[in-house]
C-alpha atoms as a PDB file:
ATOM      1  CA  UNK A   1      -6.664 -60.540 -50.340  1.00  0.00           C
ATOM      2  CA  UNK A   2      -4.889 -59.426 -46.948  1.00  0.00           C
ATOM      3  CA  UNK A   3      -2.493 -61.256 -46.198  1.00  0.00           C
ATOM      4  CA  UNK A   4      -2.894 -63.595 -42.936  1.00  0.00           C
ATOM      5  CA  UNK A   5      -1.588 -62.269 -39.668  1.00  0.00           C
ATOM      6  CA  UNK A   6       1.260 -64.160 -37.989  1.00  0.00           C
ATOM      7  CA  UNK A   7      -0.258 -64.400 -34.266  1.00  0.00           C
ATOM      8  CA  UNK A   8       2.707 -65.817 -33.083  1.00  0.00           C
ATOM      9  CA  UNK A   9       5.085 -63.809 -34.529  1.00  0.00           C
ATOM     10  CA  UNK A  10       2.692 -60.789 -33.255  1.00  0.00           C
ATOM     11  CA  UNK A  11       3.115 -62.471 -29.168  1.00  0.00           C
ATOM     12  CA  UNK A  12       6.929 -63.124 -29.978  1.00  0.00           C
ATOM     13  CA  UNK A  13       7.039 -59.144 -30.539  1.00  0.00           C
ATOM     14  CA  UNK A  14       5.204 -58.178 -27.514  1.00  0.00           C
ATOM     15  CA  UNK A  15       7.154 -60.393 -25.396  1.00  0.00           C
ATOM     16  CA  UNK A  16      10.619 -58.854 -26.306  1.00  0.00           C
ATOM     17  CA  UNK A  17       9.157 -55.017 -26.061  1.00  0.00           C
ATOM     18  CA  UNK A  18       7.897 -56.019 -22.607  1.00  0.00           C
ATOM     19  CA  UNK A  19      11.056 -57.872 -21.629  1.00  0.00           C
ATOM     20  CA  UNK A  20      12.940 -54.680 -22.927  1.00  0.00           C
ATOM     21  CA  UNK A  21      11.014 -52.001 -21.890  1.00  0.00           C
ATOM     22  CA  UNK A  22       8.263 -53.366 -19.363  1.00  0.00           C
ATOM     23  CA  UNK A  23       4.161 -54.290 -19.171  1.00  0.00           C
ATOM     24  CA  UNK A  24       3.262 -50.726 -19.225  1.00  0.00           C
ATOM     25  CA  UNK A  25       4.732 -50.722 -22.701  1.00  0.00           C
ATOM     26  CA  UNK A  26       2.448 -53.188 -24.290  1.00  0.00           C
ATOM     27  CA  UNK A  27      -0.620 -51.955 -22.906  1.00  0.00           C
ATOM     28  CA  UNK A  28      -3.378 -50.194 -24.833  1.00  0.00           C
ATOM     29  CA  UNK A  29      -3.221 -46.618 -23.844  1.00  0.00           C
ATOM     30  CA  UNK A  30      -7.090 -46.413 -23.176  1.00  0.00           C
ATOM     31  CA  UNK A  31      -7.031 -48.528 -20.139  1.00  0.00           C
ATOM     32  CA  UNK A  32      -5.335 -46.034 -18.141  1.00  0.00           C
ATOM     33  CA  UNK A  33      -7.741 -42.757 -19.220  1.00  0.00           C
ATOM     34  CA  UNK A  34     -10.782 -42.120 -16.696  1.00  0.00           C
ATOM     35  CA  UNK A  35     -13.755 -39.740 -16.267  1.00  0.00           C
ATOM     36  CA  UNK A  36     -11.370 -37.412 -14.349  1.00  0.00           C
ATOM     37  CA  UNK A  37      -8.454 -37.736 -16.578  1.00  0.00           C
ATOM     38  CA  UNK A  38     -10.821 -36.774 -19.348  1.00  0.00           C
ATOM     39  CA  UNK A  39     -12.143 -33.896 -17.186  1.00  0.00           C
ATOM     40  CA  UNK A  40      -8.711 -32.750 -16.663  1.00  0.00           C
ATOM     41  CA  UNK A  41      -7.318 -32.530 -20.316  1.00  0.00           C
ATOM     42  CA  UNK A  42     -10.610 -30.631 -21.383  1.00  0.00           C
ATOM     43  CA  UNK A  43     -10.377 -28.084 -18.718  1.00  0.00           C
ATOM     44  CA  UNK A  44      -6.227 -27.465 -19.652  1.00  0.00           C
ATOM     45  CA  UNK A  45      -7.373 -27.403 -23.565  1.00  0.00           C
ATOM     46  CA  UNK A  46      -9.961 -24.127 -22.267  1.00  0.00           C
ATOM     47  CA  UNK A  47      -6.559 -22.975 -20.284  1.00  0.00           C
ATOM     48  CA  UNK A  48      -5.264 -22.810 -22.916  1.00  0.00           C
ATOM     49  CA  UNK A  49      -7.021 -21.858 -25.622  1.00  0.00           C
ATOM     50  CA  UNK A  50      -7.808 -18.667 -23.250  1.00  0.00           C
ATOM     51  CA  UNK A  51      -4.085 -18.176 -22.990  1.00  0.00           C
ATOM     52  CA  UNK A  52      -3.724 -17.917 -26.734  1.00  0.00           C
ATOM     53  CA  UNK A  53      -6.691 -16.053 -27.106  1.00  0.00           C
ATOM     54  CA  UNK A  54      -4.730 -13.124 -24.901  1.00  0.00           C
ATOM     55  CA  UNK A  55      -1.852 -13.233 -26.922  1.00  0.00           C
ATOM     56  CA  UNK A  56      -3.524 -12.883 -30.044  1.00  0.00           C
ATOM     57  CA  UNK A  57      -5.641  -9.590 -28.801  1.00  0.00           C
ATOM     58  CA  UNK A  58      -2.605  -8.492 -27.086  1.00  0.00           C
ATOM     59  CA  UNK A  59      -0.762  -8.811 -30.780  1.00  0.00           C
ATOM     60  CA  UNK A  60      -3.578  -7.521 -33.090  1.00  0.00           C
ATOM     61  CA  UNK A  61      -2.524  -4.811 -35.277  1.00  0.00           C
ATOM     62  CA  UNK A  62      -4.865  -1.612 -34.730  1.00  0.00           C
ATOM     63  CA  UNK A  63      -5.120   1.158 -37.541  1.00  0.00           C
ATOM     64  CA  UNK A  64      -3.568   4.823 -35.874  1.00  0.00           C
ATOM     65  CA  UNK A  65      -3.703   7.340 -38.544  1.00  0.00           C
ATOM     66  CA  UNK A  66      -3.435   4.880 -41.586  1.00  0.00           C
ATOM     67  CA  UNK A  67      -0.988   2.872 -40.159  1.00  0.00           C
ATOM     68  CA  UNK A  68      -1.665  -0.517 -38.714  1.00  0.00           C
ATOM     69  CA  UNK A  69       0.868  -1.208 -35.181  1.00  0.00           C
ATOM     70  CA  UNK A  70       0.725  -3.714 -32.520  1.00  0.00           C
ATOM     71  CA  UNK A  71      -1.445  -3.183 -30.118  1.00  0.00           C
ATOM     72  CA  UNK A  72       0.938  -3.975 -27.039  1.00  0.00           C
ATOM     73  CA  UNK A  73       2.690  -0.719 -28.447  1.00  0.00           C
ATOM     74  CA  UNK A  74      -0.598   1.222 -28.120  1.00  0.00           C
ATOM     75  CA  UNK A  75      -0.787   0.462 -24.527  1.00  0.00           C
ATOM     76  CA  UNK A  76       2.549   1.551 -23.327  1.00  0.00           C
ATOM     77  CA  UNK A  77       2.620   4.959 -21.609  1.00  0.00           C
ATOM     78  CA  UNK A  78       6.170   6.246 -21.953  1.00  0.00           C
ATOM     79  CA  UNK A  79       7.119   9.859 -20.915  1.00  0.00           C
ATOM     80  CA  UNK A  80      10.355  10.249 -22.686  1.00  0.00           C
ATOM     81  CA  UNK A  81      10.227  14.238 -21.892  1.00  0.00           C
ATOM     82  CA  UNK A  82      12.024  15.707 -19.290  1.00  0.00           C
ATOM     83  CA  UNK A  83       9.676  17.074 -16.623  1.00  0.00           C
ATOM     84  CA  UNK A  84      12.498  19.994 -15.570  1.00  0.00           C
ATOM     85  CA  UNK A  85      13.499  20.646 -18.563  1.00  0.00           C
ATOM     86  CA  UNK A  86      10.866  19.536 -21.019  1.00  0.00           C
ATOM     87  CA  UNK A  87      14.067  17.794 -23.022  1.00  0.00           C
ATOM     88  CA  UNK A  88      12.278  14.921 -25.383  1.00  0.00           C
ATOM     89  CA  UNK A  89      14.676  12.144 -25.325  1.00  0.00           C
ATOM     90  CA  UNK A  90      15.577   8.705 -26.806  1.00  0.00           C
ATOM     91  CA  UNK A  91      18.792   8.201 -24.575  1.00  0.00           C
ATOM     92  CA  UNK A  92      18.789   4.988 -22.231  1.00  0.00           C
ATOM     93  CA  UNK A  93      20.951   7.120 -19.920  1.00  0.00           C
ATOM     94  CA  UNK A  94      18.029   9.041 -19.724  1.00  0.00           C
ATOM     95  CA  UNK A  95      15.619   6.358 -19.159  1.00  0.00           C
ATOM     96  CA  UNK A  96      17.380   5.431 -15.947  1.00  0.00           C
ATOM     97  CA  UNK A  97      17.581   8.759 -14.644  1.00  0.00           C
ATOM     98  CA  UNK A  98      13.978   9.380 -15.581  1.00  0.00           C
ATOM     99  CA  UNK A  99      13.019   6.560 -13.699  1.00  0.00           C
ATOM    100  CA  UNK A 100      15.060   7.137 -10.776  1.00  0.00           C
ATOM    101  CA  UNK A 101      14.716  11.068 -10.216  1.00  0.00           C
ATOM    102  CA  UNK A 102      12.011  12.084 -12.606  1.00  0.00           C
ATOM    103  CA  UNK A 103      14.565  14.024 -14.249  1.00  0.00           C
ATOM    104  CA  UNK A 104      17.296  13.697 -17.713  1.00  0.00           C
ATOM    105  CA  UNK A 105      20.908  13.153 -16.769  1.00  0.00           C
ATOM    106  CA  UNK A 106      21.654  16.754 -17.951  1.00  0.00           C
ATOM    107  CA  UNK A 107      19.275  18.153 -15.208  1.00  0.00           C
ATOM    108  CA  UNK A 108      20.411  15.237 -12.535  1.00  0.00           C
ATOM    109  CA  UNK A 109      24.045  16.692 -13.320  1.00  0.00           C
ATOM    110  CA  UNK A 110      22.781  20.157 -12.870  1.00  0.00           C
ATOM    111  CA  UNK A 111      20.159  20.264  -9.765  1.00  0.00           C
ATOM    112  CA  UNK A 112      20.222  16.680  -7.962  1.00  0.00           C
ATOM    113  CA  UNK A 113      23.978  15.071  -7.934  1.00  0.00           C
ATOM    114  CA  UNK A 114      25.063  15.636  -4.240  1.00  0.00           C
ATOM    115  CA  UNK A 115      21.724  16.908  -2.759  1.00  0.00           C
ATOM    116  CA  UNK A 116      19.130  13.515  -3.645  1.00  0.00           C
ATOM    117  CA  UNK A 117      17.937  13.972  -0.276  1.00  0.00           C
ATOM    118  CA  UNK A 118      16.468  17.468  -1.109  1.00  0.00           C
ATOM    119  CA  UNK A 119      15.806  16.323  -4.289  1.00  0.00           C
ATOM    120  CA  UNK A 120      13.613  13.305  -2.795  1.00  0.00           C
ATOM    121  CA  UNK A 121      11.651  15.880  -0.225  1.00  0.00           C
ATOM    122  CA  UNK A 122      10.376  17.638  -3.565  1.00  0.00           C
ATOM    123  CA  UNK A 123      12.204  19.996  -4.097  1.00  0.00           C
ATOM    124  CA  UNK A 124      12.315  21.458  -7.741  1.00  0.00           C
ATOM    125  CA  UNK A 125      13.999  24.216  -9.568  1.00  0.00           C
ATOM    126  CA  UNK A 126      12.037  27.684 -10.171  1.00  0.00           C
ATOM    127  CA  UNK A 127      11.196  28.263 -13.934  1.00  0.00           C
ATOM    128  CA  UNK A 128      13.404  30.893 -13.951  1.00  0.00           C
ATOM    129  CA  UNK A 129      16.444  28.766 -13.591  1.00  0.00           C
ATOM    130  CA  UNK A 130      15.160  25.946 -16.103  1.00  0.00           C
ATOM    131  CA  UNK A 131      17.294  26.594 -18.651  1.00  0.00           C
END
């Protein structure tokens, strides 16, 4: 047998967490949910669930010549080559300059530093001087 519920002691309880904490406290949770509360939450949940649906295709592993790699590595287009020079390179310093002048820092030393403005008009070096 269950054991009878103390009614009073159950009112005594609800008195002291409204006293403490207020009327909103003690009220059932339901009472405040509408039709357009309800339509709300179910349109963040498909928000969402499309959000994580990205990151997972954006994450999937994809097989390139037996190997499986993340997809988000896939579709990065690096040039880490030099386009003077031809110079492949995994140097930073490189990255900026690349960026920057379209050049590696060996060829900014060599045919940009102290004429950029030349350099920005388009001018390159002949292939005879690439070196």
């Amino acid at each position: 047998m269950k054991p009878k519920k103390d009614l009073t002691y159950i009112a005594k309880i609800e008195k002291a967490i409204a006293d403490k904490y207020g009327e909103k406290a003690i009220q059932n949770p339901a009472s405040f949910w509408d039709e357009e509360k309800e339509k709300d939450y179910l349109e963040q949940l498909k928000e969402l669930e499309v959000e994580r649906q990205e990151k997972v295709d954006y994450e999937e592993k994809v097989e390139v010549d037996g190997f499986f790699v993340s997809r988000k590595l896939i579709n990065k287009e690096t040039n880490r080559s030099c386009p003077v020079c031809n110079k492949y390179s995994f140097s930073t310093n490189d990255d900026v300059y690349l960026n920057k002048y379209e050049c590696c820092f060996s060829c900014y030393i060599k045919y940009v530093e102290g004429r950029e403005k030349r350099w920005n008009k388009g001018w390159r070096p002949e292939d005879g001087r690439k070196k």
